[in-house]
N, C-alpha and C. Protein backbone atom coordinates (compact mmCIF):
# COMPACT_ATOMS: atom_id res chain seq x y z
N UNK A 1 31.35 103.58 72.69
CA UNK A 1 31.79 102.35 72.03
C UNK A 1 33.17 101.98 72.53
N UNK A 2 33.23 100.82 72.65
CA UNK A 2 34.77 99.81 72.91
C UNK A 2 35.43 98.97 72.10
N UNK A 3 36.43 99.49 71.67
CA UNK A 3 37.22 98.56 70.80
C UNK A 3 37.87 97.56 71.53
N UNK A 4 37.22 95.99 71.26
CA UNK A 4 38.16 94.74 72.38
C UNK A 4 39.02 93.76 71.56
N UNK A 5 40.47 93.87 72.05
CA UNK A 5 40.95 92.43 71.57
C UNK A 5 41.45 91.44 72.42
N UNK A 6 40.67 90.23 72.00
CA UNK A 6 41.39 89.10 73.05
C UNK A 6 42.33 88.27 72.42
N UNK A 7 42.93 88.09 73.51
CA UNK A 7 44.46 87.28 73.60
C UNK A 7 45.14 86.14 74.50
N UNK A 8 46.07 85.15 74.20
CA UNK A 8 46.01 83.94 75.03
C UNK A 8 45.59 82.63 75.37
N UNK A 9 44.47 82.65 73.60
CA UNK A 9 43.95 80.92 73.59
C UNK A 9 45.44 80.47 72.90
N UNK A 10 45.24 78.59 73.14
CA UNK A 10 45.96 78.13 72.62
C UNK A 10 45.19 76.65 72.35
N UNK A 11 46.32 75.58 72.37
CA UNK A 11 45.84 74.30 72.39
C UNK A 11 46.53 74.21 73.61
N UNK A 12 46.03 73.19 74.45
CA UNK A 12 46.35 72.85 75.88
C UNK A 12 45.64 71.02 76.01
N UNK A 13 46.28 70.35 76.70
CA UNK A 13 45.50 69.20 77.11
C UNK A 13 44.85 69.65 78.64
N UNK A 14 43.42 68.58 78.13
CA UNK A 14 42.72 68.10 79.40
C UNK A 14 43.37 68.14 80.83
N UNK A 15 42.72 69.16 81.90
CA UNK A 15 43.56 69.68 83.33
C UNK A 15 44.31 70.52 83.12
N UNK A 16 44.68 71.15 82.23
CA UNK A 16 46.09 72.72 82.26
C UNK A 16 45.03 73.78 82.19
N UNK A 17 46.11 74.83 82.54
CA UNK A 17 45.29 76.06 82.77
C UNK A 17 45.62 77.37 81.46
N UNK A 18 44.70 77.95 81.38
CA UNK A 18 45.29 79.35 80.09
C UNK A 18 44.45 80.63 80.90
N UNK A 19 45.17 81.51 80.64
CA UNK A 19 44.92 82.76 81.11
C UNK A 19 44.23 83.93 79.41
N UNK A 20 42.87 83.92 79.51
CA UNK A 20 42.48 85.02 78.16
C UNK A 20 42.53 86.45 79.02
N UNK A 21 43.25 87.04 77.99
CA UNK A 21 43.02 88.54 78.54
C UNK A 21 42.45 89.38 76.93
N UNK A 22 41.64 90.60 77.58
CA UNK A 22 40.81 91.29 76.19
C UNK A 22 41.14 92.40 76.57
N UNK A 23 41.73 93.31 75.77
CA UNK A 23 41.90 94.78 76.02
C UNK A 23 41.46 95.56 75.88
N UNK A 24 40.75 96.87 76.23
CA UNK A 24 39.65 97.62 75.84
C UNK A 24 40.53 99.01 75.16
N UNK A 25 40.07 99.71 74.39
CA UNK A 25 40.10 101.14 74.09
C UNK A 25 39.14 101.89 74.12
N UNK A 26 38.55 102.35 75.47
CA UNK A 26 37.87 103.26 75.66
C UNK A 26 37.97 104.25 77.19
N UNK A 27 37.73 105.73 76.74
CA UNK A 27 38.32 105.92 77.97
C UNK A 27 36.75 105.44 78.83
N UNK A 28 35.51 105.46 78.49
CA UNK A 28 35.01 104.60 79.18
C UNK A 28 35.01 103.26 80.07
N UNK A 29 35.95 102.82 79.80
CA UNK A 29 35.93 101.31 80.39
C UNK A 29 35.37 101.25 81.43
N UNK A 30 35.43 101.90 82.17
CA UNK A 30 35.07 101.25 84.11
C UNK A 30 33.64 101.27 84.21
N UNK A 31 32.76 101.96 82.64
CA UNK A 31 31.92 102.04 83.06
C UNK A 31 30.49 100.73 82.43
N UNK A 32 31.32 100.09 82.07
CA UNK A 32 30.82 98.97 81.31
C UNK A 32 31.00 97.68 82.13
N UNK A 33 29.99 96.79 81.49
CA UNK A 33 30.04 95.65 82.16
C UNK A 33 30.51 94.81 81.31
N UNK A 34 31.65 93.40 81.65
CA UNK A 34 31.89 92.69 80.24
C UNK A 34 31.75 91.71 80.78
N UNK A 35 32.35 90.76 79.78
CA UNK A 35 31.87 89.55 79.47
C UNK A 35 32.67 88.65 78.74
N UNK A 36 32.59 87.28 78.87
CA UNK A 36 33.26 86.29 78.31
C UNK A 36 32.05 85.22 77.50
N UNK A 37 32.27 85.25 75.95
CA UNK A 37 31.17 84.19 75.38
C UNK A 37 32.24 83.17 74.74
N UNK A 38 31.47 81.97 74.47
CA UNK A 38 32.44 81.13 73.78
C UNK A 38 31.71 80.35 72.59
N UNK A 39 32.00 79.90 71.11
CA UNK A 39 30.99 79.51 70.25
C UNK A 39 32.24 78.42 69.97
N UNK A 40 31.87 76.91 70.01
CA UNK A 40 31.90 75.80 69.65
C UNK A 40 31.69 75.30 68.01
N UNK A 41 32.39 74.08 68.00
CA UNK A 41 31.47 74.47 66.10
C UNK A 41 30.19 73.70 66.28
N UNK A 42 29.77 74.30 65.34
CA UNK A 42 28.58 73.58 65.18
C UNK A 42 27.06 73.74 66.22
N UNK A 43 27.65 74.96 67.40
CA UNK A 43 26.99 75.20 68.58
C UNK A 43 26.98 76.62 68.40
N UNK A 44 25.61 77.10 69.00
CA UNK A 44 25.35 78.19 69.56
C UNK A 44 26.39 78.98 70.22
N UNK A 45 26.62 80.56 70.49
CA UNK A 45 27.33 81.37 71.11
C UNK A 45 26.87 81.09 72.47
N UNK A 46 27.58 81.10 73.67
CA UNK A 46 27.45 80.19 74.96
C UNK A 46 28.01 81.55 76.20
N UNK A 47 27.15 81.86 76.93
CA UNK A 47 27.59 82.88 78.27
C UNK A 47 28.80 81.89 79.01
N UNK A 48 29.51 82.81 79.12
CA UNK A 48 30.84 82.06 79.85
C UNK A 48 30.75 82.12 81.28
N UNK A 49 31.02 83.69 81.10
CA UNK A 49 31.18 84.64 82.48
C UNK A 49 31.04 85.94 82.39
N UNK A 50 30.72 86.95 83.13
CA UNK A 50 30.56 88.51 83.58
C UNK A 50 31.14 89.22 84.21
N UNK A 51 31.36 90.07 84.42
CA UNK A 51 32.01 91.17 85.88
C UNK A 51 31.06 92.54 85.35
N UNK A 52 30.76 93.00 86.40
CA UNK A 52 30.26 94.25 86.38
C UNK A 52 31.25 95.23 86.43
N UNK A 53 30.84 96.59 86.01
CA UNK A 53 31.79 97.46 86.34
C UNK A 53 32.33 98.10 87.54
N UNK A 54 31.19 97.15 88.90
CA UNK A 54 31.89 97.43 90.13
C UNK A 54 32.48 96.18 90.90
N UNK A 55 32.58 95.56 89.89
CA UNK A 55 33.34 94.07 90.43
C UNK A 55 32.70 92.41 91.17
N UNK A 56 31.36 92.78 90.59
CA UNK A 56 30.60 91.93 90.97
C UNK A 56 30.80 90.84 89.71
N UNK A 57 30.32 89.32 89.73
CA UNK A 57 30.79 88.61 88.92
C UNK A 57 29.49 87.69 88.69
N UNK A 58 29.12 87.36 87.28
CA UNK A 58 27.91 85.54 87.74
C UNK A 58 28.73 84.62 86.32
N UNK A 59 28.46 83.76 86.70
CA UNK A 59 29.40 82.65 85.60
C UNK A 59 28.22 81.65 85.26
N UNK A 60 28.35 80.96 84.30
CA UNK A 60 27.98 79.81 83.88
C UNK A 60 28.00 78.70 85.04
N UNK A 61 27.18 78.15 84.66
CA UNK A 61 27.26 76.62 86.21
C UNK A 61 28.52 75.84 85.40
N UNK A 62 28.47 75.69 84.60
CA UNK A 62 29.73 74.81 83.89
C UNK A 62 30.84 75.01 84.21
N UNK A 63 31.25 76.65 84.35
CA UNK A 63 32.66 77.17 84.64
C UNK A 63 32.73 77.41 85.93
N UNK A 64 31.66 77.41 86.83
CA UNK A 64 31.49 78.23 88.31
C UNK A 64 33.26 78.29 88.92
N UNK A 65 33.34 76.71 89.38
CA UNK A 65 34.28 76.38 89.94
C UNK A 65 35.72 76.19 89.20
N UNK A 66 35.66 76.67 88.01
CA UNK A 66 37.06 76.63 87.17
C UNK A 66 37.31 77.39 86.84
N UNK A 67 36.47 78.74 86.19
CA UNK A 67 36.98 79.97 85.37
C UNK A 67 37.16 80.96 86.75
N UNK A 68 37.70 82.25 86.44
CA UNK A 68 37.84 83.27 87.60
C UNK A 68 37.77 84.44 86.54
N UNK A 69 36.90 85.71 86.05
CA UNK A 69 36.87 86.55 85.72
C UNK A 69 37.18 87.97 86.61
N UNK A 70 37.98 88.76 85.92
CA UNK A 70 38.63 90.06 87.02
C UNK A 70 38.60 91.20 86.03
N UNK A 71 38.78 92.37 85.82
CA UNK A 71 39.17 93.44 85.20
C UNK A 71 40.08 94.21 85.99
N UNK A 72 40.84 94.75 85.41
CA UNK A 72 41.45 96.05 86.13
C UNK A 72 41.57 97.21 85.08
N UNK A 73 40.45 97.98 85.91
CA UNK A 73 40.50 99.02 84.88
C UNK A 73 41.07 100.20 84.91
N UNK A 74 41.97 100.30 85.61
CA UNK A 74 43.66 101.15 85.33
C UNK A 74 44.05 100.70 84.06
N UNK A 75 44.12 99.32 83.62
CA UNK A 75 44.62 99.10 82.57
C UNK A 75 43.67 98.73 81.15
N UNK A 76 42.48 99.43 81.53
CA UNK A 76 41.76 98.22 80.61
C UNK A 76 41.15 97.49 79.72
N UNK A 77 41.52 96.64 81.40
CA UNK A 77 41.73 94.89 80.53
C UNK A 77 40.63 94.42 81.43
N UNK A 78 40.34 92.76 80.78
CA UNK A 78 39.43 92.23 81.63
C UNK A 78 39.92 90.62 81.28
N UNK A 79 40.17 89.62 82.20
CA UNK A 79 40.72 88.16 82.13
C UNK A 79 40.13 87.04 82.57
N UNK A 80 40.24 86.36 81.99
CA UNK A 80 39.49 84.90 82.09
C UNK A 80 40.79 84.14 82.32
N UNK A 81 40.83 83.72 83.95
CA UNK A 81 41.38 82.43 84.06
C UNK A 81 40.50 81.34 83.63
N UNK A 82 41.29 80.28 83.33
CA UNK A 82 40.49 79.02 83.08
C UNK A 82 41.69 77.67 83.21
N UNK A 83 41.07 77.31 84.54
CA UNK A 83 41.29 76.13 85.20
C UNK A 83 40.93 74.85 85.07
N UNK A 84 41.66 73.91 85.38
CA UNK A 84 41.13 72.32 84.73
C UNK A 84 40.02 72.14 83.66
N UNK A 85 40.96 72.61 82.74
CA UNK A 85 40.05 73.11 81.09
C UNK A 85 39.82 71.22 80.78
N UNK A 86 38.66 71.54 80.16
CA UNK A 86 38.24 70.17 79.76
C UNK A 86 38.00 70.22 78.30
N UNK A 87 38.17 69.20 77.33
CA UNK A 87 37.65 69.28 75.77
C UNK A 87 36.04 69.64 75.44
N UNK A 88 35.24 69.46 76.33
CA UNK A 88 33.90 70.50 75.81
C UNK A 88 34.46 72.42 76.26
N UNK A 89 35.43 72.63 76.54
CA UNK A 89 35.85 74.17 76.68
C UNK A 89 36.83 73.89 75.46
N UNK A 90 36.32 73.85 74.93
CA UNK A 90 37.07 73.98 73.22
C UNK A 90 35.93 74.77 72.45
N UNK A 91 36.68 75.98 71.85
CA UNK A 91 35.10 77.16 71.51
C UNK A 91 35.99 78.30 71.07
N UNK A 92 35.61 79.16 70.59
CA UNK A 92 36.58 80.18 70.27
C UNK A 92 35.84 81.54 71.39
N UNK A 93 36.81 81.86 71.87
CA UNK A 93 36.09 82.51 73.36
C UNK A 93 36.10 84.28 72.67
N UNK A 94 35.29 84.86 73.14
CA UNK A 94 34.90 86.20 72.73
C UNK A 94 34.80 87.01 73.78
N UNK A 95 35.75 88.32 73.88
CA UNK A 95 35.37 89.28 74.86
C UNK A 95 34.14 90.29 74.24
N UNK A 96 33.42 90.78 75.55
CA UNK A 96 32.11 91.60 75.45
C UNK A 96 32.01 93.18 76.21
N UNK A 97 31.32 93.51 75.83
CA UNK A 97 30.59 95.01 76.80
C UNK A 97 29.68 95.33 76.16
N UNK A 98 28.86 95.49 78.06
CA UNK A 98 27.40 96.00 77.81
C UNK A 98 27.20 96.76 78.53
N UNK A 99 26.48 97.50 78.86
CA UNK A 99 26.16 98.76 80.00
C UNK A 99 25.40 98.51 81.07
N UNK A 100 24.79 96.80 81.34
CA UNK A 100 25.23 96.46 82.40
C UNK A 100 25.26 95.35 82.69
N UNK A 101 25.51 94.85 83.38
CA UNK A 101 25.65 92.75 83.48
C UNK A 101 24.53 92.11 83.17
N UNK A 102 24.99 91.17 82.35
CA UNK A 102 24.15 90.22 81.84
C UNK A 102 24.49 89.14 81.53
N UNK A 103 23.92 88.02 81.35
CA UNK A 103 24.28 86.73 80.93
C UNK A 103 23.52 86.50 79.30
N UNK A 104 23.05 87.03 78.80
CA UNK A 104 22.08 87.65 77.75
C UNK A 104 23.27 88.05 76.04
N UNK A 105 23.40 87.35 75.45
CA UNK A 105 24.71 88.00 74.10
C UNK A 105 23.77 89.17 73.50
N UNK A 106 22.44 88.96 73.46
CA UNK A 106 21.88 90.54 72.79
C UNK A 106 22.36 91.50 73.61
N UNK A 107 22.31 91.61 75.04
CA UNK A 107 22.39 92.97 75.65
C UNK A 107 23.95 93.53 75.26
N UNK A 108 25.05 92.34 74.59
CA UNK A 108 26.27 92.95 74.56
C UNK A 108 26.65 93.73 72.94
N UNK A 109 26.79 95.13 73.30
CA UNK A 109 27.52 95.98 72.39
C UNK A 109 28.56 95.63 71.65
N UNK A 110 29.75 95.44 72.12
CA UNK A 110 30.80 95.42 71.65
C UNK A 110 31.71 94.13 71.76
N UNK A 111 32.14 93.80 70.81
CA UNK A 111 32.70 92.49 70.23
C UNK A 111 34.13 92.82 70.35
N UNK A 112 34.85 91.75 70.86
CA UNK A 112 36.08 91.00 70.52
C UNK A 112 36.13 90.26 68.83
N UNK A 113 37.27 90.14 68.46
CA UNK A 113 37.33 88.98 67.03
C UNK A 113 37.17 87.50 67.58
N UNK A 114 38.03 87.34 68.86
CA UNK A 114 37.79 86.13 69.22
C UNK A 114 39.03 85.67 69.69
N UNK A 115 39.09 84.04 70.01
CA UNK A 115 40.37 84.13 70.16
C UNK A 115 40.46 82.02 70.61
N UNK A 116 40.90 81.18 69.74
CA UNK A 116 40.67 80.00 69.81
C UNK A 116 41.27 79.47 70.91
N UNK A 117 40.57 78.67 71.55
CA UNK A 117 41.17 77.74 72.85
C UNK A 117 40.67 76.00 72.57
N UNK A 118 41.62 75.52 72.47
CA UNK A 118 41.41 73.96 71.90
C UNK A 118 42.41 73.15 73.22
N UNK A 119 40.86 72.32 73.88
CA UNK A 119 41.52 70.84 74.88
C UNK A 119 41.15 70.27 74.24
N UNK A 120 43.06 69.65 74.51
CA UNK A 120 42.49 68.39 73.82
C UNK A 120 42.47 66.94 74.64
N UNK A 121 41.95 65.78 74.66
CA UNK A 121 41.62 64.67 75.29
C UNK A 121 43.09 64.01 75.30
């Protein structure tokens, strides 16, 4: 099991960038795969992005070209850049781990609290 907290939403306007980072406590980490989800109101929990635990990555078509997911697990952590944020990326974003990549929220174990990111127009 992994204890995650994420950190680094804010409010931002339309085109700025925010950096989420989620911290893990486990000496497992490297061996997990995580994940970035995001839940909107009123909307379903939404696949963001992935990294495997050997550094492989698949994203959402929405974020392809804007988000950048990395871990370093010397420290870890695992981060969501997010680039020319737009007001539908308004969601409260959630770090994940699963044992192995997925785009799938059942296959993920372990929960973040969350962490709000609001564009605004």
């Amino acid at each position: 099991q992994v204890q995650l907290v994420e950190s680094g939403g804010g409010l931002v306007r339309a085109g700025d960038s925010l950096r989420l980072t989620c911290a893990a406590s486990a000496r497992a980490f490297s061996t997990y795969a995580m994940a970035w989800f995001r839940q909107a109101p009123g909307k379903e929990r939404e696949f963001v992005a992935a990294v495997s635990r050997s550094g492989g990555n698949t994203y959402a078509d929405s974020v392809y070209d804007r988000f950048i997911i990395s871990r370093d697990n010397a420290k870890n952590t695992v981060s969501l850049q997010m680039n020319s944020l737009k007001p539908e990326d308004t969601a409260v974003y959630y770090c994940a781990a699963a044992a192995f990549l997925s785009r799938r929220s059942p296959d993920y174990r372990d929960w973040g609290q969350g962490t709000q990111v609001t564009v605004s127009s």
